[in-house]
Protein backbone atom coordinates (compact mmCIF):
# COMPACT_ATOMS: atom_id res chain seq x y z
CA UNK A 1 39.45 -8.89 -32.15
CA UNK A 2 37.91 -11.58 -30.31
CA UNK A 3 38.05 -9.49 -26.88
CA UNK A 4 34.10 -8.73 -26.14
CA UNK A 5 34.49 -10.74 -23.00
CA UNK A 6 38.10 -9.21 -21.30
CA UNK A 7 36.55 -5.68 -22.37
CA UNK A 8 33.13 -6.71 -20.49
CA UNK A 9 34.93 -7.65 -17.66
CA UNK A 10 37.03 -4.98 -17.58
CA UNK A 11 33.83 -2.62 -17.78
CA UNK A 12 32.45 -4.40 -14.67
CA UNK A 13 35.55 -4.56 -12.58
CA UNK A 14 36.67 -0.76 -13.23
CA UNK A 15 34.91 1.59 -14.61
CA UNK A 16 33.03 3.79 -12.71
CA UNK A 17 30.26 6.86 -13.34
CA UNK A 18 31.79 8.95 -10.92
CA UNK A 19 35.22 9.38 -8.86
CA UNK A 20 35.55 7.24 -5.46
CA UNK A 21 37.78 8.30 -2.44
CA UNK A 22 41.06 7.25 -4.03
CA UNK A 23 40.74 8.76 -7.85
CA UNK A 24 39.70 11.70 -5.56
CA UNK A 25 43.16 12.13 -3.94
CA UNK A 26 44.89 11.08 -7.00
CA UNK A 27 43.16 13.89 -8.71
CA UNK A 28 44.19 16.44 -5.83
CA UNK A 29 47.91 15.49 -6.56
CA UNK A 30 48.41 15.70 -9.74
CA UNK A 31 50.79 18.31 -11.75
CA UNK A 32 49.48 17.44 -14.99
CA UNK A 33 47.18 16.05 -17.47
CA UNK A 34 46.53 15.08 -21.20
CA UNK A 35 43.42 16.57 -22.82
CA UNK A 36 41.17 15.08 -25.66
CA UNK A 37 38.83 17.16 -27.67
CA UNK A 38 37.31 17.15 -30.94
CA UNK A 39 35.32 19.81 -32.86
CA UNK A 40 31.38 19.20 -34.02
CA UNK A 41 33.10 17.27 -37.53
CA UNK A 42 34.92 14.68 -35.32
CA UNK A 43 38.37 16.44 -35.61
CA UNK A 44 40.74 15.90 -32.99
CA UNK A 45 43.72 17.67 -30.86
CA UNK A 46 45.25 16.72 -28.12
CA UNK A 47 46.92 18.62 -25.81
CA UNK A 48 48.69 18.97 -21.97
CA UNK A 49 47.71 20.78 -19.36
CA UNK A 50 50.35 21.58 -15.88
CA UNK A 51 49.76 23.68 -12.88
CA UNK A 52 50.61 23.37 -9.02
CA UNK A 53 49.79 20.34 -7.30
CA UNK A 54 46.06 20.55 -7.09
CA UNK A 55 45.44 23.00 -10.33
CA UNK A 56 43.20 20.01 -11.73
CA UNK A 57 40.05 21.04 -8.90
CA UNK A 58 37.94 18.14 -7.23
CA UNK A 59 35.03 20.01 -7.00
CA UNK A 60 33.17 16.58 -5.84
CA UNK A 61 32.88 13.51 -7.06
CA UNK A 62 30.89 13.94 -10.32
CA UNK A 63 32.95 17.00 -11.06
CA UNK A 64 36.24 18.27 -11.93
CA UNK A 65 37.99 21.97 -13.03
CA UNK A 66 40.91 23.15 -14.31
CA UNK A 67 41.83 26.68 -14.94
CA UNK A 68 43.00 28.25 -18.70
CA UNK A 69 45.95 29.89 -18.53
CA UNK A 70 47.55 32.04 -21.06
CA UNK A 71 48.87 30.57 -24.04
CA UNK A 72 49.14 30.79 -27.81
CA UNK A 73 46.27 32.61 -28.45
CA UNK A 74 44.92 29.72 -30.83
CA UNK A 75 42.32 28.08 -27.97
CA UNK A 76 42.19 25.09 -30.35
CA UNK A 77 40.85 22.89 -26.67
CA UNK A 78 38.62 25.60 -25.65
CA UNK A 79 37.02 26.37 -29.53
CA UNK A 80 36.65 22.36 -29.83
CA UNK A 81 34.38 22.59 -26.70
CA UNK A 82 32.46 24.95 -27.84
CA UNK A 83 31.09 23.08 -30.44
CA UNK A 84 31.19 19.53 -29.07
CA UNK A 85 31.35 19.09 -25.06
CA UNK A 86 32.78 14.90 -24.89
CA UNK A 87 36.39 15.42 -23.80
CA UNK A 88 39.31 13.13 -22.65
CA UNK A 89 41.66 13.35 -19.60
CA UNK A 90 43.86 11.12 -19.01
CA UNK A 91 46.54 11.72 -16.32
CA UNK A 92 49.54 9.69 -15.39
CA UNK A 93 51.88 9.28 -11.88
CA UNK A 94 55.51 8.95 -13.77
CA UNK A 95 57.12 9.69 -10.75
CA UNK A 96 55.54 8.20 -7.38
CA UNK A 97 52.68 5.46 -8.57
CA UNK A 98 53.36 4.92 -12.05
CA UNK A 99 49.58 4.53 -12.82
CA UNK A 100 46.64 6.58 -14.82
CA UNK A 101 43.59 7.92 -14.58
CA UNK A 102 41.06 8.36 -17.52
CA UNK A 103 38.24 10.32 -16.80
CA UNK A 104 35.49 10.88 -19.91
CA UNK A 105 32.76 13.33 -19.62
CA UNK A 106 31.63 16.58 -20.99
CA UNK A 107 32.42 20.11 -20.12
CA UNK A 108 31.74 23.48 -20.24
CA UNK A 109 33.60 26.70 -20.48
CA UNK A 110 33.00 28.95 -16.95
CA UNK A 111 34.22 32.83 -16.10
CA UNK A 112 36.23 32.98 -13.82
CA UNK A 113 34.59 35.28 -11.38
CA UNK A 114 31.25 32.86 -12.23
CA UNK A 115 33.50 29.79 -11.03
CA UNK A 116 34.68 31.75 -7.81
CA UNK A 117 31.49 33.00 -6.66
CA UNK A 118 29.86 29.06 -6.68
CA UNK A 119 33.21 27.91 -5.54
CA UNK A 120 34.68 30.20 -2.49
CA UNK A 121 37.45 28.35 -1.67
CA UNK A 122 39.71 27.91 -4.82
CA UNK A 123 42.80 29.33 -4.82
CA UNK A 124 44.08 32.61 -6.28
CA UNK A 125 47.58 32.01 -7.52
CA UNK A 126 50.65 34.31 -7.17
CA UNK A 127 52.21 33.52 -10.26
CA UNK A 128 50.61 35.88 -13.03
CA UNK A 129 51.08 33.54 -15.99
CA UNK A 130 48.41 30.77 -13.63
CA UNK A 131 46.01 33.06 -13.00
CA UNK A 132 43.19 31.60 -14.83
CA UNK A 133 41.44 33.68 -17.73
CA UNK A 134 38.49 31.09 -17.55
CA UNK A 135 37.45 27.69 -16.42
CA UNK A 136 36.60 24.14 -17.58
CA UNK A 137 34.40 22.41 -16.05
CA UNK A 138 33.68 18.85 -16.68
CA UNK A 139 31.09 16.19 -15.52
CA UNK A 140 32.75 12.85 -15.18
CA UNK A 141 30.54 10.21 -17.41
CA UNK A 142 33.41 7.69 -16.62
CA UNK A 143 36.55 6.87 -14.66
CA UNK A 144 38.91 4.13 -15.07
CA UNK A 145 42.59 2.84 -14.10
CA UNK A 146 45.41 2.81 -16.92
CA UNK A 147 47.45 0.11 -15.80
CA UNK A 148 50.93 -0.06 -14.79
CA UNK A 149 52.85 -1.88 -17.35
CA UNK A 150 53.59 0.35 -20.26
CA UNK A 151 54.09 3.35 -18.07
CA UNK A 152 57.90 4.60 -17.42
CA UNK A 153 59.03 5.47 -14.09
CA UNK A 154 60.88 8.41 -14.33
CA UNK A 155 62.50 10.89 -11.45
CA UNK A 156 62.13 14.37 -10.49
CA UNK A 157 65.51 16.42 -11.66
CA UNK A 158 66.20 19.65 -9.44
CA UNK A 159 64.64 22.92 -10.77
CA UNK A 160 66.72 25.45 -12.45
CA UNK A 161 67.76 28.86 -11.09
CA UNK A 162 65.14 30.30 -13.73
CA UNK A 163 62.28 27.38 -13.48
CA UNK A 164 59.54 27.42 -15.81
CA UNK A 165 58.58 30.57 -17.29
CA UNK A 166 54.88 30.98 -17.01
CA UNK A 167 53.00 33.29 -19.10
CA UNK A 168 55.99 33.90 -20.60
CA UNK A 169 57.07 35.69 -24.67
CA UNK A 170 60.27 35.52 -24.76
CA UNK A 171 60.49 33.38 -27.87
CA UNK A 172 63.39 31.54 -26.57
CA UNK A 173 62.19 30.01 -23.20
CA UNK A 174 58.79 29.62 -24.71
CA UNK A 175 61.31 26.91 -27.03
CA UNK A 176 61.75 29.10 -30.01
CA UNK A 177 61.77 27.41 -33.71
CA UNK A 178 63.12 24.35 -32.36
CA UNK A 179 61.20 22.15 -35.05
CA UNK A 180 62.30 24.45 -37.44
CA UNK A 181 58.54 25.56 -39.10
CA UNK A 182 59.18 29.58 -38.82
CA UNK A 183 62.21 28.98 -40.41
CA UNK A 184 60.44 27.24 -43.69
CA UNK A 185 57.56 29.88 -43.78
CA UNK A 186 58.21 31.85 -46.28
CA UNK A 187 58.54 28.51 -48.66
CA UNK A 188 55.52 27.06 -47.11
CA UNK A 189 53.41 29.72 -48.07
CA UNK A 190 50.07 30.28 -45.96
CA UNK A 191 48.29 27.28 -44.13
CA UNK A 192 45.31 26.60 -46.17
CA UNK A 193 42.96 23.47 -44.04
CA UNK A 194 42.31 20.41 -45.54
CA UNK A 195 38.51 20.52 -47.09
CA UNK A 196 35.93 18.96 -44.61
CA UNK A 197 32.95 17.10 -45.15
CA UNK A 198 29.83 19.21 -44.09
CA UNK A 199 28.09 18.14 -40.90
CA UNK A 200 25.46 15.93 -42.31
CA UNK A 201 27.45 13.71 -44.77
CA UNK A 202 30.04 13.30 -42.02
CA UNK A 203 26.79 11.62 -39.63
CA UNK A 204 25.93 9.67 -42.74
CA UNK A 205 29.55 8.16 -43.12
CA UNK A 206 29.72 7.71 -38.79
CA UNK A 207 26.56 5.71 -39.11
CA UNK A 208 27.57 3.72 -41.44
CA UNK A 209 30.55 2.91 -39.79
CA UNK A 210 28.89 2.22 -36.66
CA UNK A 211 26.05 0.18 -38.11
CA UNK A 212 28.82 -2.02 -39.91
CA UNK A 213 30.90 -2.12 -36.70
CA UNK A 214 28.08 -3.49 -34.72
CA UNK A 215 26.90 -6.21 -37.05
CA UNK A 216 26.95 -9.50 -34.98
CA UNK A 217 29.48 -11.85 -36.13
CA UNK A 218 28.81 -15.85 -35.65
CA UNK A 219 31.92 -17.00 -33.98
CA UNK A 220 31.49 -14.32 -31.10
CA UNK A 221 29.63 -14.01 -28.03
CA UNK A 222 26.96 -11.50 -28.09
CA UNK A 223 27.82 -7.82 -27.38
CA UNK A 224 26.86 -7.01 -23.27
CA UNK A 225 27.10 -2.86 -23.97
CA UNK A 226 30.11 -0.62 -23.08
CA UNK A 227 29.11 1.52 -19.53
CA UNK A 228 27.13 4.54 -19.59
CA UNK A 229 25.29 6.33 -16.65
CA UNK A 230 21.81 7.10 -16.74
CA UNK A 231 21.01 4.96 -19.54
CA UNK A 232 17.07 3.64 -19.46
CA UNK A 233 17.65 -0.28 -19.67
């Protein structure tokens, strides 16, 4: 795309290898998150995390937490990082700042009375359906600004007599058919995956890829290398 330079310069100016003072206490504020996983085939979900102000721990500045709560009982984020750790978070200030924060690294899955005992002070919350049944733990690899200018500013509306129902069954509040798939069940017959390629055809076909990807081309500048920490020179 022509763009080796921008992207260099962009790698330079703002991405970092581990979280300074102000992704710190954007971090500490913020009510929500997206979440980007993939299992050990390259197959990927994406999903949202919410808590309290604060839910998404600063533990320090190489390392962030967030507690599992009770959900669908499918842990399609938590089975994905089982088998491959790289993960995605990318949060965004709608309301206040109207900026994001990506932060790349990899994580690992941590008890909850494990993640207490190395970490005294985090909080024990009231509200049974945030009480975490484990943690994630992730080590930040990198950190970078999403800019400004494609991100809506949108306001806070007051909270409903019932608020959000935690932990919640009740089919309804949880949002109940609304796209309409329970209905169409019994026509749809069971979910069967898709076939995947096995492990080691899937590398073969990645490398390939790459190795195509990364042939020089004569009418650009040569590539500088994307950021990574701890890489020998």
């Amino acid at each position: 795309m022509g763009t080796t330079e921008r992207a260099d310069r962009f790698y330079a100016d703002q991405v970092l290898d581990r979280l300074n003072t102000r992704m710190r206490e954007f971090v500490a504020r913020q009510e929500m998150f997206f979440l980007a996983t993939a299992d050990r085939h390259g197959e990927c979900d994406n999903t949202f995390r919410a808590g309290p102000p604060g839910f998404l721990q600063v533990l320090d500045d190489l390392t962030l937490a967030y507690p599992e709560y009770r959900g669908n009982g499918v842990l399609a984020s938590l089975g994905n990082i089982e088998e491959n750790p790289h993960v995605g978070i990318l949060m965004v200030d709608f309301l206040r700042d109207r900026i994001g924060l990506h932060v790349n690294g990899r994580a690992r899955i941590v008890p909850d009375d494990e993640m207490r005992r190395a970490h005294a002070g985090l909080p024990v919350d009231p509200v049974p359906g945030r009480r975490a049944q484990v943690w994630v733990e992730v080590t930040v690899e990198e950190a970078y600004i999403h800019c400004a200018k494609h991100i809506p500013h949108l306001q806070r509306v007051p909270v409903g007599e019932r608020g959000r129902a935690w932990g919640t069954d009740d089919v309804k509040r949880k949002g109940g058919d609304f796209f309409g798939a329970a209905a169409e069940a019994a026509e749809r017959g069971p979910f069967v995956p898709a076939a995947r390629a096995d492990a080691a055809a899937w590398r073969e076909e990645a490398a390939r890829v790459l190795a195509k990807a990364e042939e020089p081309k004569a009418e650009d500048k040569a590539f500088t290398g994307w950021f990574r920490r701890n890489v020998p020179a």
